[in-house]
Protein backbone atom coordinates (compact mmCIF):
# COMPACT_ATOMS: atom_id res chain seq x y z
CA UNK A 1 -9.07 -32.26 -1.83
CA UNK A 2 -5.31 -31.98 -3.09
CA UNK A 3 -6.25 -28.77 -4.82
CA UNK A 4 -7.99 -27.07 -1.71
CA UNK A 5 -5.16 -28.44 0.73
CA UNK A 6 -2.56 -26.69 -1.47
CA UNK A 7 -4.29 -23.77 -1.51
CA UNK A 8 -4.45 -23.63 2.31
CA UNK A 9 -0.63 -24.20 2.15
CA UNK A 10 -0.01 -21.18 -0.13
CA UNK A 11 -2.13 -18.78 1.49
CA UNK A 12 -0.36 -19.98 5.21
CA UNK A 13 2.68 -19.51 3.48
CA UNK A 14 1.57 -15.99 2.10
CA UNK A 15 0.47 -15.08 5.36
CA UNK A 16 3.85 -16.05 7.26
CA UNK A 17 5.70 -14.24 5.01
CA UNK A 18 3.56 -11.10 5.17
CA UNK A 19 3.91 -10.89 8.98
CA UNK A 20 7.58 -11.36 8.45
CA UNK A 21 7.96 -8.62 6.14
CA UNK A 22 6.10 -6.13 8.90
CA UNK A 23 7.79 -7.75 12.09
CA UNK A 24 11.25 -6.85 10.26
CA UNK A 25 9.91 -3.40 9.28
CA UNK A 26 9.07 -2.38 12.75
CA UNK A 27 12.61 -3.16 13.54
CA UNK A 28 13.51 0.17 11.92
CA UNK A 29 14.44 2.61 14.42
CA UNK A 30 12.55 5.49 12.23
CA UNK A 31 9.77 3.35 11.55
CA UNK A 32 9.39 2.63 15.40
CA UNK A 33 9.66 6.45 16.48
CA UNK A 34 7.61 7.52 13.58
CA UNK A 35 4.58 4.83 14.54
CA UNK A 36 5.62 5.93 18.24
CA UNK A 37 4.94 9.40 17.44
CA UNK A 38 1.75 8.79 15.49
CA UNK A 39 0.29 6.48 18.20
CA UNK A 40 0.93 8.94 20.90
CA UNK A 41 -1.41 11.24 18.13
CA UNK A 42 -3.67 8.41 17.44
CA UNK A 43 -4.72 7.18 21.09
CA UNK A 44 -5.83 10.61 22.02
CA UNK A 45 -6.74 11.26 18.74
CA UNK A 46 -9.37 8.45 19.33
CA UNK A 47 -10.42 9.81 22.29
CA UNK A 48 -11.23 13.01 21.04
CA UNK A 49 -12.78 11.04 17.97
CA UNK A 50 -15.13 9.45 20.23
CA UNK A 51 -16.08 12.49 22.06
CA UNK A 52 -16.26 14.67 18.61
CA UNK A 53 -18.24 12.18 17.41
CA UNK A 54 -20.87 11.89 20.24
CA UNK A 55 -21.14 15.51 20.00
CA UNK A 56 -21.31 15.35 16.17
CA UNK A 57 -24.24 12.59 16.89
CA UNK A 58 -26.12 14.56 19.55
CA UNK A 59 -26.06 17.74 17.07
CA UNK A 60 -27.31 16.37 14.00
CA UNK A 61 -30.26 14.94 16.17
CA UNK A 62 -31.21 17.84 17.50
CA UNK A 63 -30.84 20.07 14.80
CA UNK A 64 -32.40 17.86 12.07
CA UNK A 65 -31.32 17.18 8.76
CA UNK A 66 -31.93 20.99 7.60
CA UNK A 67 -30.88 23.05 10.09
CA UNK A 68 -28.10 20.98 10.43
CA UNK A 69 -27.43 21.45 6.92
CA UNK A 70 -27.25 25.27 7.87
CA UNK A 71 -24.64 24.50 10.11
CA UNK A 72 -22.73 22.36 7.62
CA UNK A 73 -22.74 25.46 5.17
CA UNK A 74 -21.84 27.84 7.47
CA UNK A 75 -18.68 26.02 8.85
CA UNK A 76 -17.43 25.20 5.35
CA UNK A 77 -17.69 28.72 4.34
CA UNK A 78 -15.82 30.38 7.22
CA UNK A 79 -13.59 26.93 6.80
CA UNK A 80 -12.95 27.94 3.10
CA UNK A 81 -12.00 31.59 3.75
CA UNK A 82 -9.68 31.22 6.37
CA UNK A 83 -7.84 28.02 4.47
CA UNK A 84 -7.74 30.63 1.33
CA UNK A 85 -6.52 33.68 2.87
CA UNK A 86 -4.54 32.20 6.26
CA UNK A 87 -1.12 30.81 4.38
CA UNK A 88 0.08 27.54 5.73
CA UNK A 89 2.99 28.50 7.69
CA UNK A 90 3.73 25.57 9.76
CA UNK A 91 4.88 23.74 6.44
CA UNK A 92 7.69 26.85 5.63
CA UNK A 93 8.36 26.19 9.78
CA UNK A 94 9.13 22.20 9.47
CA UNK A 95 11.04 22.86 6.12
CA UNK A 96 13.39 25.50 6.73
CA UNK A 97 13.56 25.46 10.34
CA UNK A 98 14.39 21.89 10.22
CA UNK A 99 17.33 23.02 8.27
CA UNK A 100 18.04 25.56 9.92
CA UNK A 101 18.32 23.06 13.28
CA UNK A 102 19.82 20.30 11.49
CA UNK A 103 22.75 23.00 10.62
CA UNK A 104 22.64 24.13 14.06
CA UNK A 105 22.05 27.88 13.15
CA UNK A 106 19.94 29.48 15.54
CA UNK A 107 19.26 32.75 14.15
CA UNK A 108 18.01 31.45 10.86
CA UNK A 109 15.94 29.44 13.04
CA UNK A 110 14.53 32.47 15.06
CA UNK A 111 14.31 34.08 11.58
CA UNK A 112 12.12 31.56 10.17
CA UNK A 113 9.97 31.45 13.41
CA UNK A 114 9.81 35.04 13.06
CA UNK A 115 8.58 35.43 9.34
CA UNK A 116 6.47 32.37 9.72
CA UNK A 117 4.63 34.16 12.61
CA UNK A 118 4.34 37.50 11.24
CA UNK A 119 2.50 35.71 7.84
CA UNK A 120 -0.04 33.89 11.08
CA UNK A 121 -0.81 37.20 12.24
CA UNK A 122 -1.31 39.17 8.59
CA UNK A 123 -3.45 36.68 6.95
CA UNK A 124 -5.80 36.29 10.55
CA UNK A 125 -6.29 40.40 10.29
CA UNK A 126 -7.16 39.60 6.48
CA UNK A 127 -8.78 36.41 6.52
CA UNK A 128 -11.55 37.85 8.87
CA UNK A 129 -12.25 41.13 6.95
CA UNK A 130 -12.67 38.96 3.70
CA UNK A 131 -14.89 36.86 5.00
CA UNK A 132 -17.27 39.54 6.99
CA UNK A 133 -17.10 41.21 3.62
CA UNK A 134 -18.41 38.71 1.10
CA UNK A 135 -20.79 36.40 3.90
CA UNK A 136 -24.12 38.36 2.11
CA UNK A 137 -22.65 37.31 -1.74
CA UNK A 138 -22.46 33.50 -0.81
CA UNK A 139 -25.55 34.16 1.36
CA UNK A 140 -27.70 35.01 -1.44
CA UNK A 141 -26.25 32.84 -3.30
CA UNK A 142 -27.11 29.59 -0.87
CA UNK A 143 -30.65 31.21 -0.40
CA UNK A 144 -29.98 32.28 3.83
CA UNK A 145 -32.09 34.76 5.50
CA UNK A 146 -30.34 37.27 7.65
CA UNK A 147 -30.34 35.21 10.55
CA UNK A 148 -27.97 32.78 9.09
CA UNK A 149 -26.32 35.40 7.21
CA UNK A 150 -25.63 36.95 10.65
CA UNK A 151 -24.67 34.02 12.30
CA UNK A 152 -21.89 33.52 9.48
CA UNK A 153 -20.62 37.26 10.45
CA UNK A 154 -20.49 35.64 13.73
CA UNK A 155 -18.63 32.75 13.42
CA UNK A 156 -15.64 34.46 11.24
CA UNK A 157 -14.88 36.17 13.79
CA UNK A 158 -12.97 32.48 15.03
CA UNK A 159 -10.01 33.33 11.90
CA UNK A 160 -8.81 36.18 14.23
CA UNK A 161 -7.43 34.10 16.43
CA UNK A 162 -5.94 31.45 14.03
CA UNK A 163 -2.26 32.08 14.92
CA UNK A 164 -1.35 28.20 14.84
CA UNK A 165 0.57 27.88 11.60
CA UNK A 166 4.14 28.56 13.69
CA UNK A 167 3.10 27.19 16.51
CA UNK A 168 1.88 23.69 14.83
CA UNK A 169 5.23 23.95 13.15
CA UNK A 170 7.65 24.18 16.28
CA UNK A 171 5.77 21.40 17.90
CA UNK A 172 6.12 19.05 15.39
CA UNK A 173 9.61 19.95 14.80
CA UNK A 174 10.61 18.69 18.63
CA UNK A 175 8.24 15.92 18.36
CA UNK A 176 5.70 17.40 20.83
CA UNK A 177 3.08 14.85 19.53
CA UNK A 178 1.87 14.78 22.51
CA UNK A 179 0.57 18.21 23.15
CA UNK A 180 -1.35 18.24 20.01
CA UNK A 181 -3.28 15.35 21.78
CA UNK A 182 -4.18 17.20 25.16
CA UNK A 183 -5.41 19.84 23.31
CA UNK A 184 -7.89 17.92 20.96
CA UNK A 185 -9.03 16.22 24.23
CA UNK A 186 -9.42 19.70 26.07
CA UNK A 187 -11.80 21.45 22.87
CA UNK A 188 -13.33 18.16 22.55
CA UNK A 189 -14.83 17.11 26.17
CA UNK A 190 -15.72 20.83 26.30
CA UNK A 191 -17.62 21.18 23.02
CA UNK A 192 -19.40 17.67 24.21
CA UNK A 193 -20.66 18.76 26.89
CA UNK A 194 -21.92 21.69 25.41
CA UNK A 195 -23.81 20.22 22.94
CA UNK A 196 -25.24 17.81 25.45
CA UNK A 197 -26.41 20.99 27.51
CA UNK A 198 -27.90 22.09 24.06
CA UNK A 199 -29.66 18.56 23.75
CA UNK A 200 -31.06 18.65 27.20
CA UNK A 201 -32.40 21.87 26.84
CA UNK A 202 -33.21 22.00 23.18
CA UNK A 203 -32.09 25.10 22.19
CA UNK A 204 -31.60 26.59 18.34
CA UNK A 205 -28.58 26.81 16.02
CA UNK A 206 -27.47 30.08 17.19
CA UNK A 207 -26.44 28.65 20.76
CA UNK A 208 -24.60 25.74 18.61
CA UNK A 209 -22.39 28.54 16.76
CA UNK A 210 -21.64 30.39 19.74
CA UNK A 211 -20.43 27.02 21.38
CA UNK A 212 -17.92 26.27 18.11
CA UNK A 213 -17.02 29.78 18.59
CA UNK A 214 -15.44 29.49 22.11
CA UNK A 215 -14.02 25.78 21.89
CA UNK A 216 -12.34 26.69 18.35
CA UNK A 217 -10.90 30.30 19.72
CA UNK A 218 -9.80 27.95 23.33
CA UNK A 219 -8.20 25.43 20.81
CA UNK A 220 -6.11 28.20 19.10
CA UNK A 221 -4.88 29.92 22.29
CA UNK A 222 -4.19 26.79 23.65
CA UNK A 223 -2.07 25.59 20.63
CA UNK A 224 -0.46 29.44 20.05
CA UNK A 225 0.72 29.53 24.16
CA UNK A 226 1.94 26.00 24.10
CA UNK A 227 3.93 26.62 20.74
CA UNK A 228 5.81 29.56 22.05
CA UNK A 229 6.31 28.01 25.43
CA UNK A 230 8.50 25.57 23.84
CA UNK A 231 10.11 28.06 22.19
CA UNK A 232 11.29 29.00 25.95
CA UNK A 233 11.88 25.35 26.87
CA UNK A 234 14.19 25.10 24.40
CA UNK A 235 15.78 28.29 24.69
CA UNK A 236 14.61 29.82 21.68
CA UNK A 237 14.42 33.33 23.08
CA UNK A 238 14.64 36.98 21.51
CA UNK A 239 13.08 35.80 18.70
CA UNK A 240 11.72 39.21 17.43
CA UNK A 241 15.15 40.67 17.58
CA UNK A 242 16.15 38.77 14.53
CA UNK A 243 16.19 40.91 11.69
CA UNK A 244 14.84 39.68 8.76
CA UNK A 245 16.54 41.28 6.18
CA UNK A 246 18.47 38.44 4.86
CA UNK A 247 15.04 35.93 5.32
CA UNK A 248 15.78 34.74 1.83
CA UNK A 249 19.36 34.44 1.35
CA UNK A 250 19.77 32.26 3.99
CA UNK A 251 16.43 30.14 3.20
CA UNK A 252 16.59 30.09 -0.82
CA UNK A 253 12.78 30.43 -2.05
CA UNK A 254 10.91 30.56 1.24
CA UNK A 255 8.86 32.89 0.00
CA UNK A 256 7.84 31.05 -3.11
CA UNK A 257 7.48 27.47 -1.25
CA UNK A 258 5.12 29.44 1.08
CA UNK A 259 2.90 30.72 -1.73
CA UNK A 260 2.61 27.43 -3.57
CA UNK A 261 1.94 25.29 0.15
CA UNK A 262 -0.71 28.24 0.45
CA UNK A 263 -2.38 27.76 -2.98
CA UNK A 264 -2.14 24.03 -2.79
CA UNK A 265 -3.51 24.36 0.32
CA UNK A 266 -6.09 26.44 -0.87
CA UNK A 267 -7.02 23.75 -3.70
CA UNK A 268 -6.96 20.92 -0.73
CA UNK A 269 -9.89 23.09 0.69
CA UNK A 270 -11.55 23.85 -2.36
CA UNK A 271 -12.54 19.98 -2.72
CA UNK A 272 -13.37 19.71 1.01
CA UNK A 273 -15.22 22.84 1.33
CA UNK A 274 -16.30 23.97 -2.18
CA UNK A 275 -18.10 20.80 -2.85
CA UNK A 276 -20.08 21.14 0.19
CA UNK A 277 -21.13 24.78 -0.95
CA UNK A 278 -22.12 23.42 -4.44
CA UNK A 279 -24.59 20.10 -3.13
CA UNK A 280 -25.89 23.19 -0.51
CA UNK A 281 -26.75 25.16 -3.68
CA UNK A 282 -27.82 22.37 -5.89
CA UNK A 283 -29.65 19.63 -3.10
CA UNK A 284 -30.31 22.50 -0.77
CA UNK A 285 -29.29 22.67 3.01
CA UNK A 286 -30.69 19.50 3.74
CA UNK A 287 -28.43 17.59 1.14
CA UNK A 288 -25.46 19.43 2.41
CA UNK A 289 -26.08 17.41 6.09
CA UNK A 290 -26.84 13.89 4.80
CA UNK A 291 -23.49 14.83 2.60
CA UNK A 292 -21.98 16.49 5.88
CA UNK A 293 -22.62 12.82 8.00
CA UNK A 294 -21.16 10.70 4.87
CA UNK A 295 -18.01 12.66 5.06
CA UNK A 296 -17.54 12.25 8.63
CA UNK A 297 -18.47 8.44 8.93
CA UNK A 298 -16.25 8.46 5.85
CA UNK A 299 -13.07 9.91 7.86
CA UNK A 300 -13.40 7.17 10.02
CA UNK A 301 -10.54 5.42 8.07
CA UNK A 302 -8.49 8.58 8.14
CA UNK A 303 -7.26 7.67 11.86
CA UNK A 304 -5.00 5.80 10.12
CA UNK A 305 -2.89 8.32 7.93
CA UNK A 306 -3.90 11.63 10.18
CA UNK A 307 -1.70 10.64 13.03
CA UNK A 308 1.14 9.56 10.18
CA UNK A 309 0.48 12.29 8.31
CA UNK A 310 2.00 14.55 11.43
CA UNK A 311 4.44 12.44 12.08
CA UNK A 312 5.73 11.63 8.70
CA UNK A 313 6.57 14.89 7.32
CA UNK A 314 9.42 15.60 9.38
CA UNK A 315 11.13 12.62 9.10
CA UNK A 316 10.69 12.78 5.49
CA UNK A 317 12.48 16.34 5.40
CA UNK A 318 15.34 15.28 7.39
CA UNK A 319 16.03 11.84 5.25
CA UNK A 320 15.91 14.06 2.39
CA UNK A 321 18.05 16.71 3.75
CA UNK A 322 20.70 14.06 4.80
CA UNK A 323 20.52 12.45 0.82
CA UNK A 324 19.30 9.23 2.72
CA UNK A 325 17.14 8.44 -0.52
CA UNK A 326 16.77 5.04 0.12
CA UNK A 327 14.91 5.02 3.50
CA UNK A 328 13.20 7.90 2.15
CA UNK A 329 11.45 5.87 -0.31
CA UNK A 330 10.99 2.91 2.03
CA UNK A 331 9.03 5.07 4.96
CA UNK A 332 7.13 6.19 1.88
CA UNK A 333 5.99 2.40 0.92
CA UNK A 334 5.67 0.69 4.06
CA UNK A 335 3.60 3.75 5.92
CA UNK A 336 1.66 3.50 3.06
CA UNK A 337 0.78 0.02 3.05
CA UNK A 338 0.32 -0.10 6.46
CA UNK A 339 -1.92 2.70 6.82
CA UNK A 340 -3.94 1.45 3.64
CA UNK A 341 -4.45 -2.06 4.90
CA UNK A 342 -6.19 -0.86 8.22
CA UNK A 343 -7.93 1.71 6.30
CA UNK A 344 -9.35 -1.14 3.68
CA UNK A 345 -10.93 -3.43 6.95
CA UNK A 346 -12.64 -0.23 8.38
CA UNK A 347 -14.36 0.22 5.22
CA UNK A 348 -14.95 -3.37 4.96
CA UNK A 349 -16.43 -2.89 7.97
CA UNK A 350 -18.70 -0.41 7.19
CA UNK A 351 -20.12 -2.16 4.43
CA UNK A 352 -21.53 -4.93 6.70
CA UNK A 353 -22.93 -2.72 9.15
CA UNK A 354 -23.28 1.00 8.67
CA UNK A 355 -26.88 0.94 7.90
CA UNK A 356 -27.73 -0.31 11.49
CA UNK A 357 -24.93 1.91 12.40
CA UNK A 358 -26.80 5.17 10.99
CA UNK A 359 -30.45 4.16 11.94
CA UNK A 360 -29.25 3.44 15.34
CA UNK A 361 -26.83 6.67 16.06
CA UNK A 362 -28.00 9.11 13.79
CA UNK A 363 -32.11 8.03 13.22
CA UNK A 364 -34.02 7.04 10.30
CA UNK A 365 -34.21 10.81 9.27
CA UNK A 366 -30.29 10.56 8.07
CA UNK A 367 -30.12 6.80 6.32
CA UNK A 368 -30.52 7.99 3.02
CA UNK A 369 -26.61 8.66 3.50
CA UNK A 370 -24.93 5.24 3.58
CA UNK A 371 -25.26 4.62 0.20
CA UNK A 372 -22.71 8.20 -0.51
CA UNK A 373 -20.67 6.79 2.79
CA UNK A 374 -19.89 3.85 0.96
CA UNK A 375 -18.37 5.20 -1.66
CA UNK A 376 -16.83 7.95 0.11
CA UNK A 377 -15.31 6.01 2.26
CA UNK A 378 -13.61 4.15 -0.42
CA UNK A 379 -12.22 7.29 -2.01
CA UNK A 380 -10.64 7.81 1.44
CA UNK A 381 -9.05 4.33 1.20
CA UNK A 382 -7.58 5.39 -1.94
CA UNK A 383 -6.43 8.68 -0.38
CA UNK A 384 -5.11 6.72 2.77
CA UNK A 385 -2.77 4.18 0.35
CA UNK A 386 -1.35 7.44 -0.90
CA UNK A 387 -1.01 9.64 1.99
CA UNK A 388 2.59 10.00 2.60
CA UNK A 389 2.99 11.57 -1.10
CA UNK A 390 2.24 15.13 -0.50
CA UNK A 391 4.42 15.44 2.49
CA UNK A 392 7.44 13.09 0.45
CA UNK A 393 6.92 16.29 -2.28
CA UNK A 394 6.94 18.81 -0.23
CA UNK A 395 9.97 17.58 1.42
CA UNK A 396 11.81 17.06 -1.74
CA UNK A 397 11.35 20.54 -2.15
CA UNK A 398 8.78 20.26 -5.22
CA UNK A 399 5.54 22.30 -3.84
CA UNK A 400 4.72 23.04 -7.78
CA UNK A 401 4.06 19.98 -8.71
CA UNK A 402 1.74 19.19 -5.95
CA UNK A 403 -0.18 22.24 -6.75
CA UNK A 404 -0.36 21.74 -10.45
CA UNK A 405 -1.56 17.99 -10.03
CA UNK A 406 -4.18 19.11 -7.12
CA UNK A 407 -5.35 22.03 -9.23
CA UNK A 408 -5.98 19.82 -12.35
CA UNK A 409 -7.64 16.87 -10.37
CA UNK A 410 -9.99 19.15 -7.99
CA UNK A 411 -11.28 21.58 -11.42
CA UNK A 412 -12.25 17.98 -12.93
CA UNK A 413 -13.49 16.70 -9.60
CA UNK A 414 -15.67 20.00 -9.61
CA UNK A 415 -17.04 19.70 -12.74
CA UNK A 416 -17.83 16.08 -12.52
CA UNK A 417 -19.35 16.59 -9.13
CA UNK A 418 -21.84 19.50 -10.75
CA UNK A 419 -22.68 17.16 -13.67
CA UNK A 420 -23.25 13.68 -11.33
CA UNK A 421 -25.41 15.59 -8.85
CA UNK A 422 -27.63 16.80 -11.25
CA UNK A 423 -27.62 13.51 -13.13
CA UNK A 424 -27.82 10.82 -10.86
CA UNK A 425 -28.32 12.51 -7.10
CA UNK A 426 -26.43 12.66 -4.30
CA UNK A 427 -24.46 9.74 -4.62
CA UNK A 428 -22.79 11.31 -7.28
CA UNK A 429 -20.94 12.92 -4.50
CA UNK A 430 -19.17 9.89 -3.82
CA UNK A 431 -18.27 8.76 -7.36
CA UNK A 432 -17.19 12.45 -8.21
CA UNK A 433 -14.34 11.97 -4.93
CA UNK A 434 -13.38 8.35 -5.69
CA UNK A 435 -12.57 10.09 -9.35
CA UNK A 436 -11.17 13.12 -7.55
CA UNK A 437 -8.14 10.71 -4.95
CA UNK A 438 -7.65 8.21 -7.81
CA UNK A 439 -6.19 10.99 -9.96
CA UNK A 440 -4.37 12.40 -7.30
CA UNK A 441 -2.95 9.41 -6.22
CA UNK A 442 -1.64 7.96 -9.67
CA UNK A 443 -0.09 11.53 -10.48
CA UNK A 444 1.78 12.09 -7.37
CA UNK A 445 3.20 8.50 -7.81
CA UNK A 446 4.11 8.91 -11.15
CA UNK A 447 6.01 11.98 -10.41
CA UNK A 448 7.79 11.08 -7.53
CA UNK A 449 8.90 7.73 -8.49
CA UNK A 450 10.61 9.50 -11.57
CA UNK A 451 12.22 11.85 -8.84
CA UNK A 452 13.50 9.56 -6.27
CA UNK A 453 14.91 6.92 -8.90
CA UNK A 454 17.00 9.79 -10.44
CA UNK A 455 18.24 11.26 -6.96
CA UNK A 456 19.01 7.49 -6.35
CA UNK A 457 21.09 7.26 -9.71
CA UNK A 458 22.61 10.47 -8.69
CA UNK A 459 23.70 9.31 -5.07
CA UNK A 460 25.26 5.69 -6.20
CA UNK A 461 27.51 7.72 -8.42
CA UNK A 462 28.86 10.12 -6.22
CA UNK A 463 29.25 7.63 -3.94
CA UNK A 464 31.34 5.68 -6.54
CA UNK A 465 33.13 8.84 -7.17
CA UNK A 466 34.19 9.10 -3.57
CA UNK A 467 34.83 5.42 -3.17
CA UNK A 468 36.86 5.70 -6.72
CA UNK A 469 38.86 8.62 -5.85
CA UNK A 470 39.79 7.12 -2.01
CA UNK A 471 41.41 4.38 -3.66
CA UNK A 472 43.41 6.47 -6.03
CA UNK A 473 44.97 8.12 -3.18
């Protein structure tokens, strides 16, 4: 009785202290605006989660486990192509045009916007010709008939008008958090009712691709006019007659950070989109949609790091810009922790009821997935605790090492994900990614606490310096 009461004591006293700890964190002024900015991403974010999700729902029952497959394959190869080829500008934009505002400098500014927006428009033009190009190589490959060949024609024709990378950029960079969220809710409700059109009526995949077509291509125009119209707002004009001869001198290795953001982006893809190619070629198209519903229950937990994610990365640059290394590595912890928690009760969560949760939504034809959601889902916890690590290194100015470690962990997640699926199923799926975020995770950790403890080092004793030589004077 002693023994249980002072249990109950301890674990009141653990939880007191624990709510402490968070109340005084969310006293933080950066902490506040950062979970400010994320929540304005997150409520509409979960409005446009419900609504993707009831279309997501609605398609996979009327399409059927293997034509929805189909569709699965045929979004993660256009996906894949424009991830490869279209270079991710909007990081180059919230890295050096964040310096470029923190100095106050406006033409570097325009410069950056200008460079950044000429790679958006290059790598659409290119991005779409590659894939058109190679579509009947994966196609035979994957075993499609020229229907679905020609419906994956179709759909590339959506990189064209991926201009976003600047725009995304400048948005994020005046906090426009906001915007993002009106224009998930706009592609959303229309794609929704779409599909629920397509359910009424019953009609085939080729009306669902020409639906994604036109809600992805009004999601890009919307993002590309709202970008540039804050541009305006904040008098950002003329930005075309910047010359860009001096792009580089006045933004040291822009042109290598954007290369390495690109291929680590590209990497990033290849274990999203790759692996859904391989279980397509190895489990057929079929296995590629039970896989296809795992990974989206499975993302379920990613509300909580998504809306961070996009918030976090800009703070992060300017902490590190301004040497203010110790609050760097605090919003690094506690957004973390936070974001890891919630992420740990959702899958929780699932475990108790996501079989009832499948048979009821999805139908009996799709509950061979919860056993692969399960584990997925925990990989994504493990990628949740972690997710403020990329965005810490690229802000540090160390896209290299973020490449090398995400190379390394997605060739062995690759591998192992060929070998499981052919050994123990489709479940191996799941095991292969809870191998594939637990690598990542304990590599980026390792390398950045070595970082930020000798930057710390290295501010103390200037600071001493400083202090040292005041008092000598």
């Amino acid at each position: 009785m002693y023994g249980g009461s002072k249990i109950k004591n301890l674990e009141n006293i653990f939880r007191n202290y624990l709510f402490e700890r968070i109340r005084i964190w969310f006293k933080d002024d950066l902490f506040q605006r950062l979970f400010k900015n994320a929540g304005t991403l997150l409520s509409a974010n979960m409005i446009a989660w419900i609504l993707g999700l009831t279309t997501f729902v609605l398609m996979a029952r009327v399409l059927g486990p293997s034509q929805f497959g189909l569709f699965t394959l045929i979004i993660s190869y256009v996906t894949l192509v424009d991830g490869v080829v279209n270079f991710q500008s909007w990081q180059a934009m919230i890295k050096y045009g964040g310096d470029a505002l923190e100095n106050k400098n406006i033409n570097r500014f325009k410069g950056v916007v200008k460079f950044c927006t000429l790679i958006d428009v290059l790598t659409a033009i290119v991005g779409t010709i590659t894939a058109i190009l190679i579509v009947s190589i994966i196609g035979s490959w994957l075993s499609w008939n020229n229907d679905t060949v020609n419906m994956a024609t179709f759909y590339s024709l959506t990189i064209l008008f991926n201009l976003s990378g600047t725009p995304t950029g400048v948005l994020r960079l005046f906090n426009k958090f906001r915007l993002f969220a009106i224009i998930h809710i706009i592609t959303a409700t229309v794609k929704l009712t779409g599909i629920a059109i397509i359910f009424y009526l019953n009609i085939d995949l080729w009306t669902v691709i020409s639906l994604y077509i036109t809600t992805t291509i009004i999601g890009q125009i919307l993002l590309f006019s709202l970008g540039w119209r804050e541009l305006q707002i904040q008098g950002y004009t003329g930005v075309f007659k910047v010359p860009l001869k001096e792009i580089n001198s006045l933004n040291p290795g822009i042109f290598n950070f954007v290369l390495t953001t690109n291929l680590t982006g590209s990497v990033g893809l290849g274990r999203k989109e790759v692996d859904t190619l391989i279980i397509g070629g190895i489990a057929g198209a079929e296995g590629a949609g039970l896989y296809k519903v795992a990974k989206q229950l499975a993302s379920i937990p990613a509300m909580c790091s998504d809306s961070l994610y996009q918030s976090i990365y800009p703070e992060l640059s300017k902490l590190w810009a301004k040497k203010e290394i110790l609050a760097f590595k605090k919003l690094i912890i506690r957004s973390g922790l936070i974001a890891g928690a919630s992420a740990t009760f959702i899958w929780i969560g699932f475990i108790m009821f996501g079989s009832w949760a499948i048979q009821t939504f999805f139908g009996s034809s799709y509950v061979a997935a919860q056993s692969l959601t399960i584990m997925y889902m925990l990989a994504m916890v493990i990628a949740i605790f972690s997710f403020p690590l990329q965005p810490a290194m690229l802000s540090i100015g160390k896209p290299k090492i973020s490449f090398w470690i995400q190379l390394v962990a997605t060739i062995i997640y690759l591998i192992t994900l060929k070998w499981l699926l052919s050994a123990i199923g489709i479940i191996g799926a799941g095991i292969a990614a809870i191998i594939l975020y637990a690598l990542c995770s304990i590599s980026m950790a390792i390398v950045e606490i070595i970082i930020i403890e000798k930057m710390l080092k290295a501010v103390k004793k200037s600071s001493f310096s400083v202090d040292q030589n005041y008092s000598e004077a």
